[in-house]
Structure formats: C-alpha cells, structure tokens
N, C-alpha and C. Protein backbone atom coordinates (compact mmCIF):
# COMPACT_ATOMS: atom_id res chain seq x y z
N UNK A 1 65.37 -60.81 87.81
CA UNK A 1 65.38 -62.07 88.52
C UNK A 1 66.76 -62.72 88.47
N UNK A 2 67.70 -62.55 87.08
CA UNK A 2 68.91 -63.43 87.22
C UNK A 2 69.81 -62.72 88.22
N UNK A 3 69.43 -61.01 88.20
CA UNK A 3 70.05 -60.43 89.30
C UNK A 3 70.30 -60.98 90.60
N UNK A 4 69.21 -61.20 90.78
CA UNK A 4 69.09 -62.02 92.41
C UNK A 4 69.74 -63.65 92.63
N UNK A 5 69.19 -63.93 91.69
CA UNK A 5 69.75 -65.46 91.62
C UNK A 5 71.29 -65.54 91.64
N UNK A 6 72.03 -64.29 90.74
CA UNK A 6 73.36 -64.38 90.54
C UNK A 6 74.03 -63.85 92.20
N UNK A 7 73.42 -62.68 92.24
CA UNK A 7 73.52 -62.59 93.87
C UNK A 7 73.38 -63.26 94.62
N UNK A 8 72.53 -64.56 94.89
CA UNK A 8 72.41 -65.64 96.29
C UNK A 8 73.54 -66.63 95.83
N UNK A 9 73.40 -67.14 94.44
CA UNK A 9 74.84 -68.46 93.98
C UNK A 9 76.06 -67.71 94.87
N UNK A 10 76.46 -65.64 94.39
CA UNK A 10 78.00 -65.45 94.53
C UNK A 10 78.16 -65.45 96.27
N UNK A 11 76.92 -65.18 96.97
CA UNK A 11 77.43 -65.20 98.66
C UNK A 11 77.05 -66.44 98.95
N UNK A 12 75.95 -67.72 98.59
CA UNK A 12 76.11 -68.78 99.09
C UNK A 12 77.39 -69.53 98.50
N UNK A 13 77.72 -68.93 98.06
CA UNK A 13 79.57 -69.92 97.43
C UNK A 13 80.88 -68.50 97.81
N UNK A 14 80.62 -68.13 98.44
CA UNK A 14 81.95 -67.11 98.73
C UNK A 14 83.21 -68.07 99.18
N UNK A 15 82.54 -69.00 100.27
CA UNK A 15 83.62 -69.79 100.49
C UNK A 15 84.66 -70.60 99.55
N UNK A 16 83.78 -71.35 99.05
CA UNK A 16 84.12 -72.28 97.72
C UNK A 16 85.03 -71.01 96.64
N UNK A 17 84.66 -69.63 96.26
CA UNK A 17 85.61 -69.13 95.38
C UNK A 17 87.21 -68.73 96.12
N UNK A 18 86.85 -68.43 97.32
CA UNK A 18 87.96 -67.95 98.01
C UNK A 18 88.79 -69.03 98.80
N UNK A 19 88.43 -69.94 98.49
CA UNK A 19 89.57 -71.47 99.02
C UNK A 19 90.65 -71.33 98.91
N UNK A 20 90.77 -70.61 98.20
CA UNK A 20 92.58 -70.79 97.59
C UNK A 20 93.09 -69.17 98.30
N UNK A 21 92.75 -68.32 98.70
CA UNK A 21 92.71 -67.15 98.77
C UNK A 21 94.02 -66.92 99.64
N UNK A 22 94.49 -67.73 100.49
CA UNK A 22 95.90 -67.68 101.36
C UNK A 22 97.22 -67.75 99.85
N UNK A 23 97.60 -68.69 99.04
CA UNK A 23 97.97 -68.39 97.80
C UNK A 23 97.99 -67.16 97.47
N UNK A 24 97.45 -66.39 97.70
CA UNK A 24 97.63 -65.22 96.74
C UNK A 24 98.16 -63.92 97.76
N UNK A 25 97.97 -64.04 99.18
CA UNK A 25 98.58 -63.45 99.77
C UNK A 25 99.80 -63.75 100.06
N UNK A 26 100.26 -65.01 100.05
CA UNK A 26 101.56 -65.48 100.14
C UNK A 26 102.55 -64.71 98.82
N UNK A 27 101.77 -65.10 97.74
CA UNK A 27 102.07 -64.40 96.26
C UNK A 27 102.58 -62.94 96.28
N UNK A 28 101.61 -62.09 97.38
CA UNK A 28 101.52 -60.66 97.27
C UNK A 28 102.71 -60.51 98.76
N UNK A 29 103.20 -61.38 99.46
CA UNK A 29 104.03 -60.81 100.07
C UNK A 29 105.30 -60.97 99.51
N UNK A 30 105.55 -61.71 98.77
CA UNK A 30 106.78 -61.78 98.01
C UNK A 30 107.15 -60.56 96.81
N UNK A 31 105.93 -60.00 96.44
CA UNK A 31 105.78 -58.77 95.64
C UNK A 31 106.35 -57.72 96.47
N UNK A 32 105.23 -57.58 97.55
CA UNK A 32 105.92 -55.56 98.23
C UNK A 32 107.02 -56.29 98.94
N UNK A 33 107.84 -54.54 98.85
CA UNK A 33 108.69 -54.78 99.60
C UNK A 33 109.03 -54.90 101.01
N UNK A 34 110.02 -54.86 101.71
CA UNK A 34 109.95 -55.43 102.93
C UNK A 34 109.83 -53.98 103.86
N UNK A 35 109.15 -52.89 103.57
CA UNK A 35 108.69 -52.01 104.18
C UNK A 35 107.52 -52.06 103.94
N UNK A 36 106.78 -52.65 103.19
CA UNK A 36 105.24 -52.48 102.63
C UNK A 36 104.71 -53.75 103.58
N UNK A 37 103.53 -53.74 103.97
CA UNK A 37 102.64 -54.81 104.93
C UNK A 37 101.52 -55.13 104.04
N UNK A 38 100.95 -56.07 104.27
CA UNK A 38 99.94 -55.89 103.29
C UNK A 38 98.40 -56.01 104.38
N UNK A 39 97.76 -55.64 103.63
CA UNK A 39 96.48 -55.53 104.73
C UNK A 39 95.39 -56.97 104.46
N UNK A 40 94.78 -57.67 105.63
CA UNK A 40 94.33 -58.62 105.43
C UNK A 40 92.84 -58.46 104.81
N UNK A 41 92.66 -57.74 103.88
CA UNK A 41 91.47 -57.39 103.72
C UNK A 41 90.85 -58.14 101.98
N UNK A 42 90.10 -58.30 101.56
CA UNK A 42 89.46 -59.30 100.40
C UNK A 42 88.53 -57.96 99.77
N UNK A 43 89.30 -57.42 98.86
CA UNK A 43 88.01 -56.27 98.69
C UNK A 43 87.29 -57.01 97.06
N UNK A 44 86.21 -56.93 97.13
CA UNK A 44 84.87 -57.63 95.86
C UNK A 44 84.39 -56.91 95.89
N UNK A 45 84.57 -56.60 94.11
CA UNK A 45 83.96 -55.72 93.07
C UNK A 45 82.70 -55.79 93.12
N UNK A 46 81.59 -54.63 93.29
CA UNK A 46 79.91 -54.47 93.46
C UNK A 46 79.50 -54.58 92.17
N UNK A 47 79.93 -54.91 91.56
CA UNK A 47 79.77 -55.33 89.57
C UNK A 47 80.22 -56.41 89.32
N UNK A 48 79.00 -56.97 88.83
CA UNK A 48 79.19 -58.40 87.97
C UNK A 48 78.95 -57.78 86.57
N UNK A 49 79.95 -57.75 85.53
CA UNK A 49 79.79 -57.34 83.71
C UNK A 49 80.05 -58.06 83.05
N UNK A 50 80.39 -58.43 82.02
CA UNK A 50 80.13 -58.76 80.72
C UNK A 50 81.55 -58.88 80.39
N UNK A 51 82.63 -59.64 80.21
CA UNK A 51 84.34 -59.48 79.82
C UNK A 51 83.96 -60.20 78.39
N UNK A 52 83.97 -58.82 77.18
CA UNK A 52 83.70 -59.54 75.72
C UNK A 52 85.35 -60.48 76.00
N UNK A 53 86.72 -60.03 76.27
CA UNK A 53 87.96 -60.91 75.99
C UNK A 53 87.30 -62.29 76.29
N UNK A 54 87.21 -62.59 77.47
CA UNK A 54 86.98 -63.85 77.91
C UNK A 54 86.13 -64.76 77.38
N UNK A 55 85.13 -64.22 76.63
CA UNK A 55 84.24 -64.83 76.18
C UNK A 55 83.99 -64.85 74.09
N UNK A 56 84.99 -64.07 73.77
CA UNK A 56 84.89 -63.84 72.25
C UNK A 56 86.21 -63.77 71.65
N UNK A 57 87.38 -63.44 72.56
CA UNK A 57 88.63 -63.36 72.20
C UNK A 57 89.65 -63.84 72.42
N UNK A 58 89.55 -64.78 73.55
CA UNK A 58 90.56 -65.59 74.04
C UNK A 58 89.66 -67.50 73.56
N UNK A 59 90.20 -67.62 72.92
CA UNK A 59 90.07 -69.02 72.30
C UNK A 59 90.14 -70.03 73.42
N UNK A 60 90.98 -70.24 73.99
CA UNK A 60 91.21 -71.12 74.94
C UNK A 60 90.36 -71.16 76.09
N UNK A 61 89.87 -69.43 76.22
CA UNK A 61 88.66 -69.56 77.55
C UNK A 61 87.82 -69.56 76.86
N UNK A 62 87.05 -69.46 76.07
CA UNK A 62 85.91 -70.08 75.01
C UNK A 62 85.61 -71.24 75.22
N UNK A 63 86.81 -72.01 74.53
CA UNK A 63 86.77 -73.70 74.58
C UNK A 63 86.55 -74.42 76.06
N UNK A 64 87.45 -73.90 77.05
CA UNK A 64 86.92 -74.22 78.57
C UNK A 64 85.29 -74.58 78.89
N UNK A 65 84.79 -72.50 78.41
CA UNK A 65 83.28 -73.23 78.60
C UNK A 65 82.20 -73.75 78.03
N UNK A 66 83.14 -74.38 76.44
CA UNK A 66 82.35 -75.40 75.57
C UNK A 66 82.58 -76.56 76.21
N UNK A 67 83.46 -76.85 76.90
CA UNK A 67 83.76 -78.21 77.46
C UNK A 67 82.76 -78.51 78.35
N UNK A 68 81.88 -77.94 78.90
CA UNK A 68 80.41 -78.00 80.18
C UNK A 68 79.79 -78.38 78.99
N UNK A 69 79.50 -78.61 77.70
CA UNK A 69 78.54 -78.60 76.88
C UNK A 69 77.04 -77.35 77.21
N UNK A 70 77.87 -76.13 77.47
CA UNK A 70 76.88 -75.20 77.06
C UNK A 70 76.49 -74.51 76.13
N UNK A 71 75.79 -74.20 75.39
CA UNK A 71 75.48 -73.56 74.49
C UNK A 71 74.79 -72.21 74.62
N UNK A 72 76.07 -71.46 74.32
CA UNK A 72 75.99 -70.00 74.58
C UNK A 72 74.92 -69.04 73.90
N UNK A 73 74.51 -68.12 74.91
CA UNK A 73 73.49 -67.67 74.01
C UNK A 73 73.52 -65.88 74.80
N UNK A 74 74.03 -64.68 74.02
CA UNK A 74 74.78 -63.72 74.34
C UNK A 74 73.28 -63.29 75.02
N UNK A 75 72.19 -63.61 74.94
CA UNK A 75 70.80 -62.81 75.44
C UNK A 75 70.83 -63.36 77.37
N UNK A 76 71.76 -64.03 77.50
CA UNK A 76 71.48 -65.20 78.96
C UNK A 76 72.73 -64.63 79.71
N UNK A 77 73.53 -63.43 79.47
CA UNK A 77 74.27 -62.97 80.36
C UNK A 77 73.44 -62.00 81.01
N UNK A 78 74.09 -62.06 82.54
CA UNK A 78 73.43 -61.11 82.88
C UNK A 78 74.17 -60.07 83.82
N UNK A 79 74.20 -58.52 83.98
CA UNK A 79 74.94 -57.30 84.86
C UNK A 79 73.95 -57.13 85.39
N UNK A 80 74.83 -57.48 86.20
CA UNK A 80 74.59 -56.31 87.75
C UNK A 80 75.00 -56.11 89.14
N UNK A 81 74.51 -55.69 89.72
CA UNK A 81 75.30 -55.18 90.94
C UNK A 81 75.18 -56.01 92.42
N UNK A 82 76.45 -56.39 92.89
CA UNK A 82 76.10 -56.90 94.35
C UNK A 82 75.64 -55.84 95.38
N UNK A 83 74.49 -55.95 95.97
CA UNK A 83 74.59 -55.20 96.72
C UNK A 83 74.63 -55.12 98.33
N UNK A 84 74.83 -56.46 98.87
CA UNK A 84 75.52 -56.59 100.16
C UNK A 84 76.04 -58.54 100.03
N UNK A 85 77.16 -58.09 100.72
CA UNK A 85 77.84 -59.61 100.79
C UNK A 85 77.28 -60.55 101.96
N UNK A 86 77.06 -61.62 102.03
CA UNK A 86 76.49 -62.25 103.65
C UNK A 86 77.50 -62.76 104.19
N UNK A 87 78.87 -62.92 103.75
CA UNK A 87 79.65 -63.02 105.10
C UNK A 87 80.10 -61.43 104.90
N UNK A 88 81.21 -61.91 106.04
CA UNK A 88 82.18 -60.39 106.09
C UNK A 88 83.01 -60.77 106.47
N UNK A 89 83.69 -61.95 106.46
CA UNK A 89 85.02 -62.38 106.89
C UNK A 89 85.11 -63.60 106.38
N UNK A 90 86.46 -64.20 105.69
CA UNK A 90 86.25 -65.61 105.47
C UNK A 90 87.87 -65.68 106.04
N UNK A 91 87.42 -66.78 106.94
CA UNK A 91 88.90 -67.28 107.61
C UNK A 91 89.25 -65.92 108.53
N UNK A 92 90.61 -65.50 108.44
CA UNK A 92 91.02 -64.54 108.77
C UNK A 92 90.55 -63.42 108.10
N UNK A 93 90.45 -63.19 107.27
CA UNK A 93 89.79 -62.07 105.87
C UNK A 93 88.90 -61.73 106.19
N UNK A 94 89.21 -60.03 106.34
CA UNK A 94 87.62 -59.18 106.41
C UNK A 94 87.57 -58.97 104.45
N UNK A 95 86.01 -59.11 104.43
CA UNK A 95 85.33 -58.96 103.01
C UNK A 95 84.98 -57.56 102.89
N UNK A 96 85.40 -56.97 101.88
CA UNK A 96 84.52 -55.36 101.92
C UNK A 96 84.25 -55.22 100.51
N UNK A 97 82.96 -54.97 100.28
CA UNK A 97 82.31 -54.33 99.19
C UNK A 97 82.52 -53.43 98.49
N UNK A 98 83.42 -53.77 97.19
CA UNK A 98 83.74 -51.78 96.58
C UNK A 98 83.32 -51.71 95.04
N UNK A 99 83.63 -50.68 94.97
CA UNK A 99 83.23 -49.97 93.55
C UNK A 99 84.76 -50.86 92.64
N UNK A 100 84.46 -50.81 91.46
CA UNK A 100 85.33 -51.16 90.69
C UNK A 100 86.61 -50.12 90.18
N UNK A 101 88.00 -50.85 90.61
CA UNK A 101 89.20 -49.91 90.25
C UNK A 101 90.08 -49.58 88.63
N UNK A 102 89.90 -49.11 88.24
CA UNK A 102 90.72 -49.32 86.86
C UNK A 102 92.15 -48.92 87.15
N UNK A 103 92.61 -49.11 86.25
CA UNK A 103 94.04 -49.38 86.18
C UNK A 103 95.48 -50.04 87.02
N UNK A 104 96.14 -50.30 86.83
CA UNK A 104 97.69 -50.73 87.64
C UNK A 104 97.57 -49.40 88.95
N UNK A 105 97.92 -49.70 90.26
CA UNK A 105 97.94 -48.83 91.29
C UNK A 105 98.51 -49.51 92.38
N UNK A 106 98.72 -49.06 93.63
CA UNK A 106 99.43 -49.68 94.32
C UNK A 106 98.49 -49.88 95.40
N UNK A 107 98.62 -51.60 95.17
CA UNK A 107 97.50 -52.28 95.80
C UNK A 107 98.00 -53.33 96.89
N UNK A 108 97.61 -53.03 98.61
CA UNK A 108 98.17 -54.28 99.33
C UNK A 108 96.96 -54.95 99.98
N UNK A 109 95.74 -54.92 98.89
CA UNK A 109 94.94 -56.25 99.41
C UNK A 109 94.79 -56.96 98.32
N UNK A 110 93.64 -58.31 98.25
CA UNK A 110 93.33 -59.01 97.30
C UNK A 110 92.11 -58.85 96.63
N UNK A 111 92.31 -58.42 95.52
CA UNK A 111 90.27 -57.96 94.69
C UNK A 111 90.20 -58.89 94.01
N UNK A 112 88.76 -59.14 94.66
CA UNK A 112 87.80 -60.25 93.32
C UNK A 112 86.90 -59.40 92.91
N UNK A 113 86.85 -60.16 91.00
CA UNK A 113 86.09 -59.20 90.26
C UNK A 113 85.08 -60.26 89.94
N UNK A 114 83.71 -60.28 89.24
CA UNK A 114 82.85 -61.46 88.97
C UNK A 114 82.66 -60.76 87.62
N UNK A 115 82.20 -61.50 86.26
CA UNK A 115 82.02 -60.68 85.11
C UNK A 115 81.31 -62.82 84.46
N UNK A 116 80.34 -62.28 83.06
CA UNK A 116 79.87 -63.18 82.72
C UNK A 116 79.23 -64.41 83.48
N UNK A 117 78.70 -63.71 83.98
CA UNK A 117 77.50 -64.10 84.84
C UNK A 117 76.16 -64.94 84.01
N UNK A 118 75.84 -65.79 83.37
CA UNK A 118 75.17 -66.80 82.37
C UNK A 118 74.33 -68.11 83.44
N UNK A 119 73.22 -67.62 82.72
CA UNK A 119 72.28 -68.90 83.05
C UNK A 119 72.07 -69.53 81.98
N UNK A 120 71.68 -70.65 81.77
CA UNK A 120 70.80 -71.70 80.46
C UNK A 120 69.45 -70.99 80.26
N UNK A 121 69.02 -71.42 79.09
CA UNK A 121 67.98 -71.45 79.14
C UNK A 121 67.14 -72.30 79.91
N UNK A 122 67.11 -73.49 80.43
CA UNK A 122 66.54 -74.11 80.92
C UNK A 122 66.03 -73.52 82.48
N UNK A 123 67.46 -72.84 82.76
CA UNK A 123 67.59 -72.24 84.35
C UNK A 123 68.18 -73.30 85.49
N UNK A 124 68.86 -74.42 84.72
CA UNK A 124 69.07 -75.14 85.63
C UNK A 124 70.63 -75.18 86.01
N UNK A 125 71.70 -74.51 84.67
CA UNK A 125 72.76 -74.42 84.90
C UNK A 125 73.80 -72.81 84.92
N UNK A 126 74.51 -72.33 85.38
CA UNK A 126 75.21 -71.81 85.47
C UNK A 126 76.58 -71.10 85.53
N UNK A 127 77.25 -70.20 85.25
CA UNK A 127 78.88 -69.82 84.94
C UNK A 127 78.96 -68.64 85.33
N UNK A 128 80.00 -68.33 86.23
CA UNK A 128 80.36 -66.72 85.87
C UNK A 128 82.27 -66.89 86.24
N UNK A 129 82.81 -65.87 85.69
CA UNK A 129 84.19 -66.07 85.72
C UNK A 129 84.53 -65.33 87.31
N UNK A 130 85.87 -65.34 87.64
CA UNK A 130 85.87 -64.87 88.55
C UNK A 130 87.92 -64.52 88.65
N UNK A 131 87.85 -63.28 88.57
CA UNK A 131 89.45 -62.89 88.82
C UNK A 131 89.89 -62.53 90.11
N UNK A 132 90.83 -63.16 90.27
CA UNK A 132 91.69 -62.99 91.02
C UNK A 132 92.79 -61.95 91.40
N UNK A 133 92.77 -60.59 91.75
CA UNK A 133 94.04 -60.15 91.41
C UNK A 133 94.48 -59.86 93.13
N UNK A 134 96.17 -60.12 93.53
CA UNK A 134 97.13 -60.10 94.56
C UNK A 134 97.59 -58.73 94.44
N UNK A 135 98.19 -58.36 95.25
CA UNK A 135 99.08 -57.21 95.32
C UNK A 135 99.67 -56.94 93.80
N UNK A 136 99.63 -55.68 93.39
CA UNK A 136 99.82 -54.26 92.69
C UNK A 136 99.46 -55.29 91.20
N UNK A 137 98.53 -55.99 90.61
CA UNK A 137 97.88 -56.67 89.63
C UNK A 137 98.67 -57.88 89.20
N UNK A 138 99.96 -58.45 89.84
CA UNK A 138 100.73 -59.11 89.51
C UNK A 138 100.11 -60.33 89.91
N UNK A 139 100.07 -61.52 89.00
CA UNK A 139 99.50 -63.16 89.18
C UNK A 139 98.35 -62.81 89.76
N UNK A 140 97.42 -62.01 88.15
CA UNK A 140 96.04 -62.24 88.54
C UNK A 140 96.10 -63.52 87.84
N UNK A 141 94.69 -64.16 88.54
CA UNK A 141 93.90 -65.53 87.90
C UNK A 141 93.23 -65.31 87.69
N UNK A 142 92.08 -66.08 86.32
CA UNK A 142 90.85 -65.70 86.09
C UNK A 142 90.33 -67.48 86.32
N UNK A 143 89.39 -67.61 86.67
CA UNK A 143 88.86 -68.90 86.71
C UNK A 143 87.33 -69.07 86.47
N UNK A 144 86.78 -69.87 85.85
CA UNK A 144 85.52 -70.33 85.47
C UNK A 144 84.82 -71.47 86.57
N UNK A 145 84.20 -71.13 87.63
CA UNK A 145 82.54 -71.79 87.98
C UNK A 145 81.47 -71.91 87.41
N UNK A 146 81.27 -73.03 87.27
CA UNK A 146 80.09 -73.88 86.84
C UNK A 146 79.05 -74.03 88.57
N UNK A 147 77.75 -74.01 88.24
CA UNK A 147 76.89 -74.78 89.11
C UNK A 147 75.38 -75.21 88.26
N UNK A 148 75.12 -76.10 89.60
CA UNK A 148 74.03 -76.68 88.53
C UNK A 148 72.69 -76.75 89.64
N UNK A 149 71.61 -76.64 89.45
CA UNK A 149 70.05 -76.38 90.62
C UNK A 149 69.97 -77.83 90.50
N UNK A 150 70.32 -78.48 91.56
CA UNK A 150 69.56 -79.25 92.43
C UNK A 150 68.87 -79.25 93.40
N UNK A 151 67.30 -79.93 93.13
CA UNK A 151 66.28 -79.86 94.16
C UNK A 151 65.95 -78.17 94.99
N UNK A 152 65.83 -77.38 93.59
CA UNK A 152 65.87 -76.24 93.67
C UNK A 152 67.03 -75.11 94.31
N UNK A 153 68.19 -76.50 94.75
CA UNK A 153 69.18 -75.10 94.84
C UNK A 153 70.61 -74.76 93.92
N UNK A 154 71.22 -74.22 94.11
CA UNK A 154 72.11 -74.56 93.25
C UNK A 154 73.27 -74.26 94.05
N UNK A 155 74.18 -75.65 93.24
CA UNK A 155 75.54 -76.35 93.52
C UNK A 155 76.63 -76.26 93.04
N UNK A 156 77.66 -76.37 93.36
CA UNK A 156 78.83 -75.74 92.81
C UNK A 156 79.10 -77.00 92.09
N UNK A 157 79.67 -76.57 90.88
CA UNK A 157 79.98 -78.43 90.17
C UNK A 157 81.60 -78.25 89.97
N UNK A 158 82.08 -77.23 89.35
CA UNK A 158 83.20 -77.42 89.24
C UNK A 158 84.03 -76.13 88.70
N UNK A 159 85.18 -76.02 88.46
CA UNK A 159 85.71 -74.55 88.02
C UNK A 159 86.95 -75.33 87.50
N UNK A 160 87.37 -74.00 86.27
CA UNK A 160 88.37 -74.29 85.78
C UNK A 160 89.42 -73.13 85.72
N UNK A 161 91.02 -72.98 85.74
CA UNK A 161 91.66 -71.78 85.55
C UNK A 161 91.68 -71.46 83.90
N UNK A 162 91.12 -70.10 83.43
CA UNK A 162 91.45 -69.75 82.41
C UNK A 162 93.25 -68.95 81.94
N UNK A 163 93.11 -68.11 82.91
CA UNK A 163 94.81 -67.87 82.73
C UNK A 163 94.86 -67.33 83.78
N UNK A 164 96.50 -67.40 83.49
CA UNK A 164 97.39 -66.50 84.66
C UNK A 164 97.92 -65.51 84.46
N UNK A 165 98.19 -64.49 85.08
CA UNK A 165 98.55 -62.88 84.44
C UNK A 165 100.33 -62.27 85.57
C-alpha cells in the first residue's frame, strides 16, 4: 500500500520537484564542452531505496528531518518501484522512465533519483529525498520533501536542500 501511495504523492507532485529543473541545465551547459549538446530529456530513476548516508551518516541531513518534528521509525520506510510516470513532459522536458545508473559516465541529460521514501505512523505525514544530478554528476543536489494528507489528499508542505555535490 505505501507503494502506491508513494507512487501517486511522486507523479501528483512531479511538477513541484522539478521547478527548479531549468537551473540545472543551465549548470550542465556550462559543464560540456562546446561540441557536446545536451539533450532535453529528464530521465527518473524506476527505484525509490533506502540512502542509509542520508539518513544515519550525514548529521546535518538527519537534523533537517528532525526539524519537521518527525520521529523516525526505520520499519516506515518504504522501496519500491515506479512503474509509469503520469506526465511525460514538464515544460519543455520529455520525462523518461529508467533503470538506475551507477557510477560517474558521460551524461548530457538530467536524472532524478527518489530514495527514503517514509510515512508516519499516523499516515498523515510524509518525506522522501530527492537528487538531483546535471550533466556528467557535477552539482548534484539532494533535497528533502515533506507533505502532509489533507482532506484525504496529500500536499506538498515544504522541502529543504540537504547538500550540494
């Protein structure tokens, strides 16, 4: 069930994460060089996981999401998989659905990754992080969304940047 739920919050808010999303192509054209183009494309990771750093090892993004007054509870994360996006374009940006990439490679679109994906116990509030990475992994962002179910739906309340890479 949090599967699904985490799935309707990440495509009814695609917009709201990708606001800033011109930033980072601006970012990534200053990276390649002036033979390299970059392609207008938004590729999002089909995995939402679990980032122990973010959540056990970086102090500072810890404290971020003690500042919501949540009280963490490692049984209320939840993985798993997107398995279709409901837009397919935001703005100019075609959206495409992919498998997750490891390592540094030579990259001329923008990937969002989703990881720590957390409900309350109550079920009324919500978090999952969300990275940012531009052309070839340079000035990724990681940032923290909050939402909260009002009148059974749920709302974006607010986000914070954890770091910059």
């Amino acid at each position: 069930m949090s599967e699904t739920i985490g799935s309707n919050i990440i495509n009814q808010n695609l917009p709201v994460i990708l606001d800033s999303i011109d930033k980072y192509y601006a970012f990534s054209d200053k990276i390649l060089s002036n033979k390299e183009k970059r392609i207008d494309i938004i590729e999002v990771e089909d995995s939402v996981t679990y980032d122990q750093f973010v959540l056990e090892e970086c102090n500072l993004c810890f404290n971020e999401v003690k500042k919501d007054g949540t009280n963490l509870d490692r049984k209320n994360f939840t993985e798993f998989k997107i398995k279709d996006l409901s837009a397919h374009k935001i703005d100019r940006y075609n959206l495409e659905l992919i498998k997750p990439k490891k390592g540094f490679y030579d990259r001329k679109t923008i990937e969002i990754g989703f990881s720590n994906f957390y409900i309350n116990r109550k079920g009324d509030q919500c978090f999952f992080t969300v990275e940012k990475r531009p052309a070839n992994s340079k000035g990724t962002t990681v940032e923290i969304y909050f939402f909260e179910k009002v009148n059974g739906n749920w709302k974006f309340k607010t986000r914070h940047k954890l770091m910059n890479g």
